[in-house]
Every structure is written in structure tokens, then in C-alpha cells.
Protein backbone atom coordinates (compact mmCIF):
# COMPACT_ATOMS: atom_id res chain seq x y z
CA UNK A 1 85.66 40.28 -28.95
CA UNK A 2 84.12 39.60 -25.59
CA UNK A 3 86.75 38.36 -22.76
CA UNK A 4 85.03 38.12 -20.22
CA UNK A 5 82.08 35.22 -20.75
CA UNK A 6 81.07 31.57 -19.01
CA UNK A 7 80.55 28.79 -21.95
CA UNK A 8 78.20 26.27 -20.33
CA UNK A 9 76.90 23.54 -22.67
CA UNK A 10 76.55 19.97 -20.98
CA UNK A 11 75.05 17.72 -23.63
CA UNK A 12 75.93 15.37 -25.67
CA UNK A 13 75.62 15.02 -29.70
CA UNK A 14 75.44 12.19 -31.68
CA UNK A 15 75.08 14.10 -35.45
CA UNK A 16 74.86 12.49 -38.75
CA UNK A 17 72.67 10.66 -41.12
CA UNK A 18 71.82 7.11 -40.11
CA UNK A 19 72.97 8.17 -36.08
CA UNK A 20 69.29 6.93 -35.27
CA UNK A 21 70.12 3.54 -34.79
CA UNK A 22 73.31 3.92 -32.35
CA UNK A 23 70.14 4.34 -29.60
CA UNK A 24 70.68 0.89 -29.66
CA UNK A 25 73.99 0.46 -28.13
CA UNK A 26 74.47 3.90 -26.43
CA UNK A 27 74.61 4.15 -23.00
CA UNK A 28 71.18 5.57 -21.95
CA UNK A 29 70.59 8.08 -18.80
CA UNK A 30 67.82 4.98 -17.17
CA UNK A 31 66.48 2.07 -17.57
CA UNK A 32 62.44 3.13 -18.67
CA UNK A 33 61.76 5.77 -20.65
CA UNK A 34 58.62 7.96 -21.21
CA UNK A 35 58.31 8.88 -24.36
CA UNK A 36 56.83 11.16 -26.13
CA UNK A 37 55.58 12.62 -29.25
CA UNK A 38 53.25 14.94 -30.95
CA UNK A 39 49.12 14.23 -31.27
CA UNK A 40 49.81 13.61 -34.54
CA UNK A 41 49.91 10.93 -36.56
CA UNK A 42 53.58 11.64 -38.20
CA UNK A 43 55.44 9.77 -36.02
CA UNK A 44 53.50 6.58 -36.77
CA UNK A 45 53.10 7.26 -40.01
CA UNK A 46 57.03 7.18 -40.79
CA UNK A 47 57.37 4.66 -39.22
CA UNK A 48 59.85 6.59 -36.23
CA UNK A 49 57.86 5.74 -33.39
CA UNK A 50 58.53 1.70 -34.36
CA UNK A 51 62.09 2.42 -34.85
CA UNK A 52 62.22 3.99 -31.38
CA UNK A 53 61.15 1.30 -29.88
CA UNK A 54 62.77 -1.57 -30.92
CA UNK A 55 66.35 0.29 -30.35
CA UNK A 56 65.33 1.09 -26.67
CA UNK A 57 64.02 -3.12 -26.34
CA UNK A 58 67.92 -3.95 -28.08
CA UNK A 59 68.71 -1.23 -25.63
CA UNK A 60 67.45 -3.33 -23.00
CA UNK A 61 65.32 -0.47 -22.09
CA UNK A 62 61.54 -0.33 -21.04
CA UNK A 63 58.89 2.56 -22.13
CA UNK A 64 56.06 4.17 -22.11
CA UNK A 65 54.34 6.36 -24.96
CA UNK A 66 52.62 10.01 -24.22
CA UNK A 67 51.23 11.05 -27.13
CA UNK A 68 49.45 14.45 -27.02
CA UNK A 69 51.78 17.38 -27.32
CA UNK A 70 50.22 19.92 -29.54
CA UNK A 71 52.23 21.98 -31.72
CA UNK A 72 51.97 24.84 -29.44
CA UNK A 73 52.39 23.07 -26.00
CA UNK A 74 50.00 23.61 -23.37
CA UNK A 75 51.02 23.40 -18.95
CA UNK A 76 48.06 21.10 -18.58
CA UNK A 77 50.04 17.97 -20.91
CA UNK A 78 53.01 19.08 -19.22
CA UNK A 79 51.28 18.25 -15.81
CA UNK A 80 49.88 14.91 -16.98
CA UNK A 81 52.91 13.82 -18.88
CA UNK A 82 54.81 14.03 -15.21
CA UNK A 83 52.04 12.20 -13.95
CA UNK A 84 52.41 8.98 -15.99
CA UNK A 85 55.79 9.54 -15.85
CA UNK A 86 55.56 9.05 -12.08
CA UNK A 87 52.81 6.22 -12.01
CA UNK A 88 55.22 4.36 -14.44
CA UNK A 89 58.49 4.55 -12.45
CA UNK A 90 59.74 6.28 -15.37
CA UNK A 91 63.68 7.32 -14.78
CA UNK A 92 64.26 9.13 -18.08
CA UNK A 93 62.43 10.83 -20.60
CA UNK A 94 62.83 10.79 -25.05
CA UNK A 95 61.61 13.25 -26.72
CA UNK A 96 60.98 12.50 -30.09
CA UNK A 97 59.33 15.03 -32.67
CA UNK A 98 59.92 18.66 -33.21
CA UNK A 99 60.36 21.58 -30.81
CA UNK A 100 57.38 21.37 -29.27
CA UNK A 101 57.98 17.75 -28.23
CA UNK A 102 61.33 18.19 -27.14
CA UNK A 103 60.45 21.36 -25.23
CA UNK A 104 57.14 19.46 -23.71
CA UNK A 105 59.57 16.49 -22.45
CA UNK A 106 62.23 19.43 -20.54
CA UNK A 107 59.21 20.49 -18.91
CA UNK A 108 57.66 17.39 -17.51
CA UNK A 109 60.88 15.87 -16.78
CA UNK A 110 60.75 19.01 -14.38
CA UNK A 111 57.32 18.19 -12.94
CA UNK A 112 58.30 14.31 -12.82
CA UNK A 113 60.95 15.22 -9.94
CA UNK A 114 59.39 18.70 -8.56
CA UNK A 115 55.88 19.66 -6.58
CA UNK A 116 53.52 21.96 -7.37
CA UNK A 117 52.47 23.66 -10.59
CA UNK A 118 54.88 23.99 -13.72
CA UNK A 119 54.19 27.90 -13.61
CA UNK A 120 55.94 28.02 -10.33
CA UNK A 121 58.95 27.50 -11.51
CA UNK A 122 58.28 29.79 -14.84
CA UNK A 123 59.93 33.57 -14.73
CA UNK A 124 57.80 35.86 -16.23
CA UNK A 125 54.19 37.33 -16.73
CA UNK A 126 52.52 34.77 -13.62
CA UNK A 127 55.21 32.53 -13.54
CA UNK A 128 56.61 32.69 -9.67
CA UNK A 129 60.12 31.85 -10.66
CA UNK A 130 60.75 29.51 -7.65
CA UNK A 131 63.47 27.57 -7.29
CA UNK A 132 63.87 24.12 -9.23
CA UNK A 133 65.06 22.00 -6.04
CA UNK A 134 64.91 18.72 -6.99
CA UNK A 135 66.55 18.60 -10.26
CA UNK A 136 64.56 16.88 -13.30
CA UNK A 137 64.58 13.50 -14.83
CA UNK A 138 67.30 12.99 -17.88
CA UNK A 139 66.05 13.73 -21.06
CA UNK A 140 67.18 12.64 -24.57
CA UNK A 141 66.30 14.09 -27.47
CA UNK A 142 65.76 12.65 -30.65
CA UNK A 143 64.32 16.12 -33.27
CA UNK A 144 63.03 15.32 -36.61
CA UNK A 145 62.84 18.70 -37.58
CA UNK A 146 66.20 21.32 -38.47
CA UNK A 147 64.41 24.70 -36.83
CA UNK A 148 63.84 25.16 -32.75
CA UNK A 149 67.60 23.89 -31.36
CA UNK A 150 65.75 22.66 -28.71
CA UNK A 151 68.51 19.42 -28.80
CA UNK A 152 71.21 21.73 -27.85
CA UNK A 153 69.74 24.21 -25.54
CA UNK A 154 67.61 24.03 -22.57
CA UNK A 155 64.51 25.92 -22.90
CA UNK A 156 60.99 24.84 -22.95
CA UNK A 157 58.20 27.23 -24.90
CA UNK A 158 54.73 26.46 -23.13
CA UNK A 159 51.62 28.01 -22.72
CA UNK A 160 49.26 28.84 -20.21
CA UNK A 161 46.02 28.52 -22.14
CA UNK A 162 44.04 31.03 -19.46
CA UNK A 163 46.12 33.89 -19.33
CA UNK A 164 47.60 33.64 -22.68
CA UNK A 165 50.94 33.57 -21.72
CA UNK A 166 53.34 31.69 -24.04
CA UNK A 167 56.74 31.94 -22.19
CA UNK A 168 60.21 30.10 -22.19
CA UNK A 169 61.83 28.36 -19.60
CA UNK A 170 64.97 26.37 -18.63
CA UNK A 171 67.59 26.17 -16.05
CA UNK A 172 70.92 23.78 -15.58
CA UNK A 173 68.58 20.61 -15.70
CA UNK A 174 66.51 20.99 -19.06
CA UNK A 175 70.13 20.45 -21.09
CA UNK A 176 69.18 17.31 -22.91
CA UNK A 177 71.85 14.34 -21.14
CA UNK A 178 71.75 13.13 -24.52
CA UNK A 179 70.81 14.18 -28.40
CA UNK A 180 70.67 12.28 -31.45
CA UNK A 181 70.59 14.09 -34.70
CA UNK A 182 69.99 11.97 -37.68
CA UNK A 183 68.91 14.36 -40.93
CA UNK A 184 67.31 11.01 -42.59
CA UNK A 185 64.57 11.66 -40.13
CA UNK A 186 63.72 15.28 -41.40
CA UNK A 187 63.41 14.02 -45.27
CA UNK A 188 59.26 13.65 -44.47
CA UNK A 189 58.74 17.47 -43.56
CA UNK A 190 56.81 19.04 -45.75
CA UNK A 191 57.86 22.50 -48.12
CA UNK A 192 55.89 24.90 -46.28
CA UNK A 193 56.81 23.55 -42.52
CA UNK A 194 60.49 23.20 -44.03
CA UNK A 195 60.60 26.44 -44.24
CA UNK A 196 59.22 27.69 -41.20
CA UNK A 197 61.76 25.64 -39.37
CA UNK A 198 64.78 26.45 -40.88
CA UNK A 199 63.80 30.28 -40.49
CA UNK A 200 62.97 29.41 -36.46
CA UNK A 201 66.78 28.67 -36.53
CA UNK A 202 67.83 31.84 -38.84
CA UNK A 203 66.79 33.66 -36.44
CA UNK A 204 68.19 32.07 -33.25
CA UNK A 205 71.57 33.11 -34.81
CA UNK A 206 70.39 36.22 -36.19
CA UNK A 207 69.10 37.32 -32.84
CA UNK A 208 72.02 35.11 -30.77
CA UNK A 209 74.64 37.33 -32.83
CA UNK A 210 72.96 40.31 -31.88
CA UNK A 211 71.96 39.93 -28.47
CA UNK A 212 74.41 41.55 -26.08
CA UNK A 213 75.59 38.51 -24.22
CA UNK A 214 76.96 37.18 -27.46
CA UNK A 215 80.44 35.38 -26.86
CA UNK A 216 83.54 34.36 -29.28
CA UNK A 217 81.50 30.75 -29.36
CA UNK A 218 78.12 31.90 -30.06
CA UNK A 219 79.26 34.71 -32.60
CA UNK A 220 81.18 31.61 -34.73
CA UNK A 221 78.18 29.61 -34.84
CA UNK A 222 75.76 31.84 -35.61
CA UNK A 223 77.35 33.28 -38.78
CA UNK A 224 78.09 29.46 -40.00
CA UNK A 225 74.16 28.97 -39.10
CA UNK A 226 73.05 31.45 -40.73
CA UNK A 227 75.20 30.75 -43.80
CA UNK A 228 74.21 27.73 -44.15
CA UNK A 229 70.35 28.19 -43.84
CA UNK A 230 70.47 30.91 -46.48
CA UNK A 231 72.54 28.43 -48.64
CA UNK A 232 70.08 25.53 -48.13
CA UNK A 233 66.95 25.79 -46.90
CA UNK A 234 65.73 27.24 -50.38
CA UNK A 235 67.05 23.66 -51.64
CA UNK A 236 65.17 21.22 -49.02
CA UNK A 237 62.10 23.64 -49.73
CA UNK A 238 62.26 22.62 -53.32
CA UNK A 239 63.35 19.43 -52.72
CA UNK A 240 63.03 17.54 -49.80
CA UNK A 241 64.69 14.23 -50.22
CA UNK A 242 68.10 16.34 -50.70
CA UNK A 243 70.16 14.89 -47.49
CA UNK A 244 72.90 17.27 -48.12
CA UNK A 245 70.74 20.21 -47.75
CA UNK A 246 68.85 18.41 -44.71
CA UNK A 247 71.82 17.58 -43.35
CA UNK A 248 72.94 21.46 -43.33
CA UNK A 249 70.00 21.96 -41.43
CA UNK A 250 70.10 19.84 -39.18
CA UNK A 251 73.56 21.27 -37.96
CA UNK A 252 72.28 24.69 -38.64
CA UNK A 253 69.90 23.91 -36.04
CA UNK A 254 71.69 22.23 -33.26
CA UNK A 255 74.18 25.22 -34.04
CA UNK A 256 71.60 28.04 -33.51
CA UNK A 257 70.44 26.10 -30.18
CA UNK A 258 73.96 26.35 -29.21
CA UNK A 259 74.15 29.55 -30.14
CA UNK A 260 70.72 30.27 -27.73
CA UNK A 261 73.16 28.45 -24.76
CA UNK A 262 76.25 30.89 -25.05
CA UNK A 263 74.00 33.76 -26.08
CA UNK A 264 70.44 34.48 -26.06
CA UNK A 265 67.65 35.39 -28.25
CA UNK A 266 66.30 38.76 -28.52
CA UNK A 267 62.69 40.38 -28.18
CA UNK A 268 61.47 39.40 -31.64
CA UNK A 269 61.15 36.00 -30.26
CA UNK A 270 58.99 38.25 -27.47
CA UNK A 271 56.79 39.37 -30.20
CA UNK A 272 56.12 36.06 -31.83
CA UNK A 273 55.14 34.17 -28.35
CA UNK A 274 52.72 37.16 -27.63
CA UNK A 275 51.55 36.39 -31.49
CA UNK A 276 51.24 32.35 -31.22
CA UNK A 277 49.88 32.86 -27.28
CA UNK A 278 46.91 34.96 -28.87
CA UNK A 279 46.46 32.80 -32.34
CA UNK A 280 47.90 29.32 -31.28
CA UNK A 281 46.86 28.10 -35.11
CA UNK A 282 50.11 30.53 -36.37
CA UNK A 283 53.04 28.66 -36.63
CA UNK A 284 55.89 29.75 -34.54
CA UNK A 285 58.29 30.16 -37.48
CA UNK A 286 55.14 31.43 -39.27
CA UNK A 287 54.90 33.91 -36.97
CA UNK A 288 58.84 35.21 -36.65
CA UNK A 289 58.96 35.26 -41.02
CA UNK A 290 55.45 37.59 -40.89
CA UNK A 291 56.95 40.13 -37.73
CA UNK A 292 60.97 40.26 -39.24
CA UNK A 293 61.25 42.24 -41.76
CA UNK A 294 59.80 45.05 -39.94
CA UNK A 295 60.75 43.99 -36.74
CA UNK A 296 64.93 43.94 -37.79
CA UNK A 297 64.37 47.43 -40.13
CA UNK A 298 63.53 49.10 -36.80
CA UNK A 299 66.86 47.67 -35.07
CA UNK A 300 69.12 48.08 -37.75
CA UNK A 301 67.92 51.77 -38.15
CA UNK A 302 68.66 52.25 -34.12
CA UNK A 303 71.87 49.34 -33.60
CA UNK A 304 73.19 48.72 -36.78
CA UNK A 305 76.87 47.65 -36.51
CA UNK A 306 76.67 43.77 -36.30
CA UNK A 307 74.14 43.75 -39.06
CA UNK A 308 76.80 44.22 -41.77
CA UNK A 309 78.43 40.67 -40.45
CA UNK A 310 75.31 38.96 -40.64
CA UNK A 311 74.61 40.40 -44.59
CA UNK A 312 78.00 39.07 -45.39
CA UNK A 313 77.40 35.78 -43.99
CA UNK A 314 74.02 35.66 -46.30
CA UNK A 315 76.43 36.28 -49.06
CA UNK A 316 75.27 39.71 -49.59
CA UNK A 317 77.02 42.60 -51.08
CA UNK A 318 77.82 45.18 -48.48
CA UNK A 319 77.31 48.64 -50.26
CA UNK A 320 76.67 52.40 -48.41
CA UNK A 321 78.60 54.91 -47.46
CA UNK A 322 77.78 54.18 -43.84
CA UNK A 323 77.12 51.60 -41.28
CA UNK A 324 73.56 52.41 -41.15
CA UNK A 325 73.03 52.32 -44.76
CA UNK A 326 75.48 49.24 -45.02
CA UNK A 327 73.00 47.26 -41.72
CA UNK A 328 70.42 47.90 -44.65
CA UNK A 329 72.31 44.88 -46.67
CA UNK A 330 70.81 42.04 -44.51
CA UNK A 331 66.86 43.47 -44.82
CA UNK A 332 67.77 42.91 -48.61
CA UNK A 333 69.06 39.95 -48.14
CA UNK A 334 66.27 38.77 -45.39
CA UNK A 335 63.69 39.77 -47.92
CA UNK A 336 65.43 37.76 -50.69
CA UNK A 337 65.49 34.42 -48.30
CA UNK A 338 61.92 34.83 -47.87
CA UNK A 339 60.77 35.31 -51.72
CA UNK A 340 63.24 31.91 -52.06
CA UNK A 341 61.55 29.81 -49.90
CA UNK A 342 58.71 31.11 -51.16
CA UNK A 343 56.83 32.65 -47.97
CA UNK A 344 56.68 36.37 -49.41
CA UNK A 345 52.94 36.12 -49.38
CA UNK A 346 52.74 35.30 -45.45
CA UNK A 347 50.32 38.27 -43.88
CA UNK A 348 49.21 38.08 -40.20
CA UNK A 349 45.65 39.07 -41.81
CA UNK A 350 45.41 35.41 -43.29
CA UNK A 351 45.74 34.12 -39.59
CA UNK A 352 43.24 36.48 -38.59
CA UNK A 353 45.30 38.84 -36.64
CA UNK A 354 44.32 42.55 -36.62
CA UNK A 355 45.81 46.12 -36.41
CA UNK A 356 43.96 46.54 -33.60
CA UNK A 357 45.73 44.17 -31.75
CA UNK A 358 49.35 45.50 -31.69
CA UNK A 359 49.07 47.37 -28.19
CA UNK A 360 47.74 43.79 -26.37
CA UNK A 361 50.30 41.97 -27.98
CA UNK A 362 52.94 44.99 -27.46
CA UNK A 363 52.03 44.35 -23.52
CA UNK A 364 51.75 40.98 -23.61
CA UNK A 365 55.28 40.47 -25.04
CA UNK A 366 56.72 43.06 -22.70
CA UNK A 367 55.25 41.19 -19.65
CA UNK A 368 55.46 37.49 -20.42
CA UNK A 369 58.57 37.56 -22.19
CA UNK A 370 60.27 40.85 -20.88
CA UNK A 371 63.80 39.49 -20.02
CA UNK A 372 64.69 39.21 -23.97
CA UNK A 373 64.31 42.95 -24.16
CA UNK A 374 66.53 43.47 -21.69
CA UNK A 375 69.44 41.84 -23.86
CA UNK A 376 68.55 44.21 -26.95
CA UNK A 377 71.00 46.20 -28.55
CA UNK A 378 68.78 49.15 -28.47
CA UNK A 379 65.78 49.65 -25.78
CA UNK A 380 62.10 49.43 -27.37
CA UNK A 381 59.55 51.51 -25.93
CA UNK A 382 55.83 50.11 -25.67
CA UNK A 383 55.55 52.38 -28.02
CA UNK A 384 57.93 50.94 -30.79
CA UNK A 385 57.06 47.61 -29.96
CA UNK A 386 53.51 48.72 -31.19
CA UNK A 387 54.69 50.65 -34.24
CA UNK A 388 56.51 47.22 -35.34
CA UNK A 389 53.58 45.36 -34.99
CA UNK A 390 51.51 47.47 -36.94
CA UNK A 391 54.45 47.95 -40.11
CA UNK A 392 53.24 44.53 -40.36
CA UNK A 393 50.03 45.09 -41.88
């Protein structure tokens, strides 16, 4: 056990089904709100959006909606969501959506209180990695999906559409003030998306456990998380309307963004953001199913002690004479999850991606998103980073 750790983790939860409508009556961070959502039509459609709003007007709280976060967020929304933000006299900001909402609001509640350009402040590939001086607006955030954590950590995935560059950020000021997770609101999401979320947050544990700034905290709630996920996410694939198994996820979730708070994820997130940065149309959980099975074979051949925990927290028979061998237990068991959710079909070739691509994205995730191979438990080569890209094919 690691003694010697700092367990930072500054927001609050509200968790449970039917928590949606204490937004009424809870004490909010200001008193107008930008809020934001996807360029969808989901929220709308649900009927979330309405909701929303008439808790923040019993609330006694003002708004205004900015609604075109795509699902793989670009700076340039991040830049004009501050913008209203600012013309508004906004003082907070909701996020309400999945990740890519969420993460959108951290950012511009950045750029709502900071100068400049939001790839300033990024670290990484162009990023300049300056300084956040002037803090950043509150944010609360309300997910309606069980996969990116995003409620209980503070990073923000965005791209930079003309260098390709898909990188995370956060600091001390991205922590959501506030986060309400009601399951009731994830019964809409369909099979397929179902399951790419709840493997976002497999492997936010997987890797979290892994990583070599895990703690005692992070090492408790990533077993539970991943536990759980393998116990339930086959169920809200097959059957979405089950709130026990949504509710699961849900926690699984906010657990594995805890989990990214104490710990950190690993380089296979790396390879996915160089993936997504290149094809935006893969999605992100998409993307980490299609690159895992031969992106954890490699690790567990080269660091395979904690890979035996996580196999026995999927349930999985630990057999083999030794630890490598025994490390093998979770590909079975990773491969398993996959045919159960049905996503053992996946191929990067049906998103277009090629062979020939595996040294640019090698480099790409190296550059842009190089600090998550430096917590590793083995060092990857350029080299190896190609070779896993190309076992994918």
C-alpha cells in the first residue's frame, strides 16, 4: 500500500435516482447560469432541458442556453461559449449532457474568467501550459450518461481541429462545485452508446489501478468500478429501462472519475485521443474497446502484477503457474465483457482507419498526450506504441 499520497477531491455529490429535482432547493454556486448541452436534439427530446429549467426558475435562478457542443469538443465552442457567458453576466456554469458537455463547460468556465486562447493554458503537443490566474467560473454538473467521470474529476478532453490535437486538461478550478447524479436520466441511452460509456469508465479504473500514482482511495474504487461494470453493463445493454443496473453505472462512473482524481489514467487513453483527434466520427469509448485488447496484452506481458486484482474483481478465475500467465486472466475476462455487450465485431477498418496510420498516431499520442506515459507501469517505445496499434488490425 502506498503511504505516502495527497487525496484532493473538492466536489460535491448529490447521487441517486430522482436527485434531479433537489436543483430546486440546493444552494447553487450564482445566481445565472449558462448552460449548456450537446447540438443534439436529446436533451429536448427527453424532455431534460425543460426540467432544467424550471428547477433553476424555483431556484430563483436566471439562464442562458449554449447549445452546440459536439460529441468530440472543439476550442473554437469553447471560446464562444465564454463569450456569451461574459456578454450575459453569467456567474456559473451547468453542464448538462455527457462527457463532452461537462468537459466543454470546465473549459469555458476557464475562458469566462481568463484572457487569451484556451490552448494557452493546455500542457501538451502546442498547448503553452501557462498559468490559470484568474480562477474559473463554478460549474455544476448534471451527466446523463454512466461512462467519462467527468462529474467527479476535473479534466476537460478538447480538440484543436488544425493540428489535430485532442488533449486533456484541468487544474484545481475545473472540480465541478457541484454534481448531481440521477440514473433516471441515463434510462434514454441507447444499447450501442450504453456500452461505449460504461467501457469509457472500465477503463478509468482499469488504467487508475494501474497507473503508478495509484493510492489506498483510488485502488478501492477502482476494483468496486470495475466490478460493478462487468456485473451490469451487459444488463443496461440488454435492457435499458433496468434502474438497478443504471444505477450501478452511474456510481461506477462517478467512482472511476474519482478514481482519475487520486490516480490517473494511463497511455491507452493517449492512444485513443490520437485515434478520435484523427477520425472525430469514432466514438471515444469506441475507440478505447477497438485499441484494449491489444493494447493491455502488451502491458500485462511487460507489468503484470496488478492485473491478477483486476481479473478477480471481473470475477474471473485466476489460473497459471505464474504472475505473468495469471495477468493473462483479465485479457480473458476483457474479451468476455466485450462479446457480452456485444461489441466483439468493433474493427478500426469500419471507421476507416488504416495500418498505415499507426506511426502518425504512435507520434501523435506521444506528443499531445505524453504525460500519461510517463505514469505507465512499463515504458513504451515509439516503437511499441506502433506495434499495438497495428495488433489491432
Amino acid at each position: 500500500m502506498k503511504t505516502n499520497f495527497t487525496y484532493f477531491m473538492p466536489t460535491e455529490i448529490i447521487f441517486g435516482p430522482g436527485t434531479l429535482e433537489k436543483l430546486a432547493t440546493v444552494k447553487l454556486p450564482g445566481k445565472k447560469a449558462l448552460l449548456v448541452i450537446g447540438n443534439g436534439n436529446s436533451m429536448r427530446k427527453h424532455g431534460y432541458l425543460d426540467r432544467v429549467v424550471n428547477y433553476l426558475k424555483q431556484n430563483g435562478v436566471d439562464y442562458v442556453v449554449y447549445d452546440k457542443i459536439l460529441p468530440n469538443p472543439i476550442a473554437e465552442h469553447v471560446a464562444e461559449g465564454a463569450k456569451v457567458a461574459k456578454d450575459n453576466g453569467c456567474d456559473f456554469v451547468i453542464g448538462l449532457g455527457g462527457g463532452s458537455t461537462i468537459d466543454s463547460s470546465k473549459a469555458i468556465a476557464v475562458m469566462a474568467k481568463n484572457t487569451g486562447d484556451y490552448w494557452d493554458y493546455v500542457s501538451g503537443g502546442s498547448g503553452k501550459g501557462m498559468e490559470v490566474k484568474n480562477g474559473a467560473l463554478p460549474i455544476v454538473a448534471i451527466p446523463t450518461t454512466a461512462g467519462t467521470g467527468t462529474e467527479s474529476d476535473p479534466w476537460a478532453v478538447v480538440t484543436k481541429t488544425e493540428t489535430n490535437e485532442k488533449i486533456g486538461f484541468g487544474c484545481k478550478y475545473t472540480y465541478p462545485t457541484l454534481s448531481i447524479v440521477d440514473p433516471e436520466l441515463m434510462v434514454s441511452i441507447p444499447p450501442k452508446f450504453t456500452a461505449y460509456q460504461g467501457m469509457d469508465a472500465f477503463f478509468h479504473s482499469v488504467e487508475g489501478y494501474l497507473a503508478t500514482v495509484n493510492q489506498p482511495g483510488s485502488d478501492v474504487l477502482a476494483l468496486q468500478s470495475i466490478s460493478l461494470i462487468t456485473e451490469n453493463l451487459p444488463k443496461a445493454v440488454e435492457d435499458g429501462s433496468d434502474i438497478e443496473a443504471r444505477t450501478a453505472l452511474a456510481w461506477a462512473s462517478t467512482a472511476a472519475g474519482i478514481v482519475e482524481s487520486l490516480s490517473s489514467c494511463i497511455s491507452h487513453h493517449s492512444l485513443e485521443h490520437a485515434l478520435s483527434a484523427y477520425h472525430p466520427e469514432i466514438p471515444h469509448g469506441a475507440g478505447l474497446i477497438m485499441l484494449s485488447v491489444s493494447y493491455f496484452s502488451f502491458m500485462a506481458s511487460k507489468a503484470p502484477e496488478r492485473f491478477v486484482d483486476i481479473a478477480r474483481a471481473m470475477g474471473e478465475e485466476i489460473v497459471g503457474d505464474t504472475v505473468e500467465e495469471q495477468a493473462m486472466c483479465f485479457i480473458n475476462g476483457l474479451k468476455k465483457l466485450i462479446k457480452n455487450i456485444g461489441m466483439e465485431d468493433l474493427s478500426l477498418s469500419s471507421f476507416g482507419v488504416t495500418e498505415d496510420e499507426a506511426t502518425k498516431l504512435g507520434k501523435n499520442a506521444m506528443d499531445t498526450m505524453g504525460g500519461l506515459f510517463n505514469v505507465d507501469p512499463y515504458k513504451l517505445s515509439l516503437d511499441e506504441v506502433v506495434s499495438i496499434y497495428k495488433n489491432c488490425f
